[in-house]
N, C-alpha and C. Protein backbone atom coordinates (compact mmCIF):
# COMPACT_ATOMS: atom_id res chain seq x y z
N UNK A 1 0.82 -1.21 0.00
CA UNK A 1 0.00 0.00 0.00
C UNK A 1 0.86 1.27 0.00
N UNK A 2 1.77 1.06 0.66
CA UNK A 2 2.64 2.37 0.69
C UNK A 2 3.50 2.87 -0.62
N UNK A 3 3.77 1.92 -1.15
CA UNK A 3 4.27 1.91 -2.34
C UNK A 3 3.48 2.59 -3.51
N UNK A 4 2.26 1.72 -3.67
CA UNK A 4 1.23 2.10 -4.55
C UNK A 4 0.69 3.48 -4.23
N UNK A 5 0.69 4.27 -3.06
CA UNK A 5 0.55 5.90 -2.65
C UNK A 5 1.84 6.40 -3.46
N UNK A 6 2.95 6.19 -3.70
CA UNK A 6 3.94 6.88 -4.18
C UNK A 6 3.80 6.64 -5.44
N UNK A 7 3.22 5.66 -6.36
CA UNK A 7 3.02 6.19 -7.68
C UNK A 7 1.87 6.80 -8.09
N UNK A 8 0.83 6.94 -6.97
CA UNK A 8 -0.41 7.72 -7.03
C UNK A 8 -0.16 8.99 -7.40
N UNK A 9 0.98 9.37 -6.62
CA UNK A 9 1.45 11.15 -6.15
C UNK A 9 2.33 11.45 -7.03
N UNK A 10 3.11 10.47 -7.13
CA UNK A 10 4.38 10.93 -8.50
C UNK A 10 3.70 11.89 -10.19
N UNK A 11 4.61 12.12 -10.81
CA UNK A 11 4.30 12.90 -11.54
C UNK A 11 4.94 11.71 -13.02
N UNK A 12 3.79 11.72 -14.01
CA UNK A 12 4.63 10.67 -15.19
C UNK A 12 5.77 11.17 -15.74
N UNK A 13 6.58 9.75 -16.16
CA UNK A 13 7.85 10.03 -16.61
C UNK A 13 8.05 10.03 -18.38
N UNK A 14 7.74 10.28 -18.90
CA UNK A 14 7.95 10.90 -20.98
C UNK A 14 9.48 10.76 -20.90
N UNK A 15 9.50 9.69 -22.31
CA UNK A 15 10.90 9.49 -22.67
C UNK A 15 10.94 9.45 -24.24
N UNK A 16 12.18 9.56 -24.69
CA UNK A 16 12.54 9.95 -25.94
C UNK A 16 13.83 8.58 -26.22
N UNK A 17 13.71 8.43 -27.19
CA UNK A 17 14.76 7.08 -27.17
C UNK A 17 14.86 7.34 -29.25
N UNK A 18 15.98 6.77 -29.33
CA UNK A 18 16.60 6.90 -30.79
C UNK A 18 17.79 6.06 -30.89
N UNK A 19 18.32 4.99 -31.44
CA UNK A 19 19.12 4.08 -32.45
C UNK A 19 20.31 4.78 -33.33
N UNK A 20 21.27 5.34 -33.07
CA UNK A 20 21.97 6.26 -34.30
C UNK A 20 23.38 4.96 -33.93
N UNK A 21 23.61 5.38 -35.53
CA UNK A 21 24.60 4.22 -36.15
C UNK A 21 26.02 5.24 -35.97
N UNK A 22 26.91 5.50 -34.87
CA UNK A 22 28.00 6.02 -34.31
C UNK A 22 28.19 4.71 -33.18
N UNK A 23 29.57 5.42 -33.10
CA UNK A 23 30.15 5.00 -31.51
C UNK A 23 30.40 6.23 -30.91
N UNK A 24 29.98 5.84 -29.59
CA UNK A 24 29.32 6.39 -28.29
C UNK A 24 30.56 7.31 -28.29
N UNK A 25 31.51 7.39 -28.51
CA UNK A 25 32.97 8.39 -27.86
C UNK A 25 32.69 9.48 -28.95
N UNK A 26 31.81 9.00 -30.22
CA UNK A 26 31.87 10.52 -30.95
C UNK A 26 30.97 11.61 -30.37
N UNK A 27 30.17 10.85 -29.93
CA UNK A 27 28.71 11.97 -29.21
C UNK A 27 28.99 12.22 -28.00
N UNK A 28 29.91 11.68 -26.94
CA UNK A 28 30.30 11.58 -25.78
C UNK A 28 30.28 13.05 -25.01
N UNK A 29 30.62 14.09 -26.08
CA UNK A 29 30.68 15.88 -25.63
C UNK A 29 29.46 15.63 -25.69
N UNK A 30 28.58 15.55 -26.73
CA UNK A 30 27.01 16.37 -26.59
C UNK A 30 26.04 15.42 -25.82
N UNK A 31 26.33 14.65 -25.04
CA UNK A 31 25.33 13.51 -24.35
C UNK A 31 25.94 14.19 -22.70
N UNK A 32 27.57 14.42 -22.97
CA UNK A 32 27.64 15.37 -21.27
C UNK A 32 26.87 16.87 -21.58
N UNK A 33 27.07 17.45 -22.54
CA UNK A 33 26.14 19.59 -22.62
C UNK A 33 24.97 19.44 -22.62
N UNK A 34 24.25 17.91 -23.07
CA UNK A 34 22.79 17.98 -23.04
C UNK A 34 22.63 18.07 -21.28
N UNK A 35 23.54 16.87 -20.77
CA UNK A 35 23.36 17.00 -19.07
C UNK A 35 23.59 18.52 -18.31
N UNK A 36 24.46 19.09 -18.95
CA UNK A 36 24.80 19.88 -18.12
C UNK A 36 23.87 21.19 -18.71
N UNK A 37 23.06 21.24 -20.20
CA UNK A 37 22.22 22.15 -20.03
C UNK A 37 20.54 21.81 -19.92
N UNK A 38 20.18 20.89 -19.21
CA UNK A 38 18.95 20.43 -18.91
C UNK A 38 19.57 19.54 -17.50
N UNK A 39 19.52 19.91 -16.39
CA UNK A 39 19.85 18.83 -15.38
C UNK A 39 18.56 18.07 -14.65
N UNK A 40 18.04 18.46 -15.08
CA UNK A 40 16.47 18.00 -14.32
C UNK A 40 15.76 16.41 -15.25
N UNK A 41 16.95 16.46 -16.40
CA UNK A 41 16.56 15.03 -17.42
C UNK A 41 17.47 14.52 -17.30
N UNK A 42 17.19 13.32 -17.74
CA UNK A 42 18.29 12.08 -17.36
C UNK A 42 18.53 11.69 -18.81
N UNK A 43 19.32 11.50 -18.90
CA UNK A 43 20.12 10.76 -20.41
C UNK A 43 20.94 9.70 -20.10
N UNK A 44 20.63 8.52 -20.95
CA UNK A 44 21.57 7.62 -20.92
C UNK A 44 21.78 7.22 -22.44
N UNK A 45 22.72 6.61 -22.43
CA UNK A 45 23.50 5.97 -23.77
C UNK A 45 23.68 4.45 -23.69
N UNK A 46 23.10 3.99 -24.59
CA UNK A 46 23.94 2.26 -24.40
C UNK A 46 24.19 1.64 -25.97
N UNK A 47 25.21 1.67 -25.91
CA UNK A 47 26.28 1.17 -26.87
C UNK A 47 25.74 -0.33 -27.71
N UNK A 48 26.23 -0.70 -28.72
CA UNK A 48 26.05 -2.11 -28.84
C UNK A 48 26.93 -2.62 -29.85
N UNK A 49 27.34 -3.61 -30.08
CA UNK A 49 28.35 -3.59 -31.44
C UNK A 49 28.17 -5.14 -32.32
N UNK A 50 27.30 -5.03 -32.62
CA UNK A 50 26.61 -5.98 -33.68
C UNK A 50 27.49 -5.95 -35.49
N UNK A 51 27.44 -6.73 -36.00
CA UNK A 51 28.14 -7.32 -37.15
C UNK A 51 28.02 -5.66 -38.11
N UNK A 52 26.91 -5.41 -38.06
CA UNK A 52 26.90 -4.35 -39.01
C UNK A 52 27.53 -2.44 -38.45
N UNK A 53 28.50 -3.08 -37.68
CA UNK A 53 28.77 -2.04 -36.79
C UNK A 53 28.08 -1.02 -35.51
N UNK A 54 29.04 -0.11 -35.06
CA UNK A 54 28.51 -0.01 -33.53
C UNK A 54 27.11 0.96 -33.72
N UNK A 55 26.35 0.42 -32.70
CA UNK A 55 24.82 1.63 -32.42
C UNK A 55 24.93 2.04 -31.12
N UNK A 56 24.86 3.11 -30.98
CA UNK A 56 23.94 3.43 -29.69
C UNK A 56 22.64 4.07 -29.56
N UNK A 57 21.91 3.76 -28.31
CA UNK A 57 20.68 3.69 -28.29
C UNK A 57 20.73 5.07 -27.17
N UNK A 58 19.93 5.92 -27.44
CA UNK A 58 19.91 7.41 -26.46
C UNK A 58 18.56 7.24 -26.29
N UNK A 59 18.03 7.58 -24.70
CA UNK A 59 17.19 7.61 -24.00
C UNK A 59 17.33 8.99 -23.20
N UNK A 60 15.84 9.91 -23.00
CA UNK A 60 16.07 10.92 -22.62
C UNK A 60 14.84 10.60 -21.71
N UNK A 61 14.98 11.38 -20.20
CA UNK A 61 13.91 10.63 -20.00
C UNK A 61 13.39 11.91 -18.53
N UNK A 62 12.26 12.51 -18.10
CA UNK A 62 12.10 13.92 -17.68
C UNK A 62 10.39 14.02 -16.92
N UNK A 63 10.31 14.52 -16.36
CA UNK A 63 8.72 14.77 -15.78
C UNK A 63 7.85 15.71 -16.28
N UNK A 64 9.11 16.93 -16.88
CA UNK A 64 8.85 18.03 -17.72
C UNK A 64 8.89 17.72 -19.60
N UNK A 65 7.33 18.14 -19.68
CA UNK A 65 7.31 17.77 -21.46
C UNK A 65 7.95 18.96 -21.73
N UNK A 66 8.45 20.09 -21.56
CA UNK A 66 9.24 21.22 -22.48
C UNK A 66 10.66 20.63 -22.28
N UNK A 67 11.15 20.26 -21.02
CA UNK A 67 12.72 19.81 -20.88
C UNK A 67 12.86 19.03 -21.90
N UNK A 68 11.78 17.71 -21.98
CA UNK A 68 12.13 16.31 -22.45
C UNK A 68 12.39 17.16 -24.32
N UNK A 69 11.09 17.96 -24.60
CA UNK A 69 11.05 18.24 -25.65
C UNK A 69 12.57 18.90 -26.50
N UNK A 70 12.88 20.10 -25.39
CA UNK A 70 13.96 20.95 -25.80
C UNK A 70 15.32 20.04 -25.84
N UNK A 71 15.65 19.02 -24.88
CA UNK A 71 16.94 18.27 -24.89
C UNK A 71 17.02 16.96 -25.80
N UNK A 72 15.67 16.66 -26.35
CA UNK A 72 16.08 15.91 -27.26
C UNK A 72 16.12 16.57 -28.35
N UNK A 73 15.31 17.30 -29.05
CA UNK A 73 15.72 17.82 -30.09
C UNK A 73 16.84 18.66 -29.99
N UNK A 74 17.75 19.24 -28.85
CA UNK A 74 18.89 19.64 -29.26
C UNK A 74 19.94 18.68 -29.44
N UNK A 75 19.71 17.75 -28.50
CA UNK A 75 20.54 16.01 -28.90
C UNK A 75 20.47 15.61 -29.99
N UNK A 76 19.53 15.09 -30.67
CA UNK A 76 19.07 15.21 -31.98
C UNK A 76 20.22 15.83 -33.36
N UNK A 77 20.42 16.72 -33.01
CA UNK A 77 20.73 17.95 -33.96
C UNK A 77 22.04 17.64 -33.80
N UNK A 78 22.24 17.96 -32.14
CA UNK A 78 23.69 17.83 -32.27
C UNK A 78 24.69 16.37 -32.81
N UNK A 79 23.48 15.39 -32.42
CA UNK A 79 24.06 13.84 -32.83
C UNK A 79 24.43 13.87 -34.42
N UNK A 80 23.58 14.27 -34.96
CA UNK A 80 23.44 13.96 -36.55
C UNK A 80 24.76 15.20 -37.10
N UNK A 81 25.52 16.08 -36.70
CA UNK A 81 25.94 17.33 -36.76
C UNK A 81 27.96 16.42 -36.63
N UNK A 82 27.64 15.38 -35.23
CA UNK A 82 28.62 14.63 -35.08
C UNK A 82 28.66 13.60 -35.30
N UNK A 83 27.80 12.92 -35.79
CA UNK A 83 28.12 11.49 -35.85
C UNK A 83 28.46 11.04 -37.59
């Protein structure tokens, strides 16, 4: 019961997720400036390295739909800009 009160009260979590065909060390600057100019979203990266070369998978993930909105599409931009 106590548990189930804390997702009553919580606020939903909106995530953004995308597949780009790089390795993770080229985007590595703009996956830390997205953190450090939105800190209230969480970003993660996970790598993978399958036959047809490396992917990573970016997850953006926020309580706020303008944060979630503004840091992925500047991720976005900046990924495709570096990768």
């Amino acid at each position: 019961d106590a548990v189930s009160e804390e997702f009553r009260r919580g606020e939903p979590i909106a995530s953004w997720r995308r597949v780009y065909r790089v390795r993770e060390s080229q985007i590595a600057e703009a996956l830390a400036e997205a953190g450090e100019r939105w800190p209230g979203v969480v970003i993660g990266s996970y790598p993978t390295f399958p036959n047809d070369g490396p992917h990573v998978e970016i997850v953006v993930k926020s309580i706020g739909a303008d944060a979630l909105a503004a840091a992925s599409a500047w991720l976005a931009s900046a990924i495709e800009e570096r990768g």
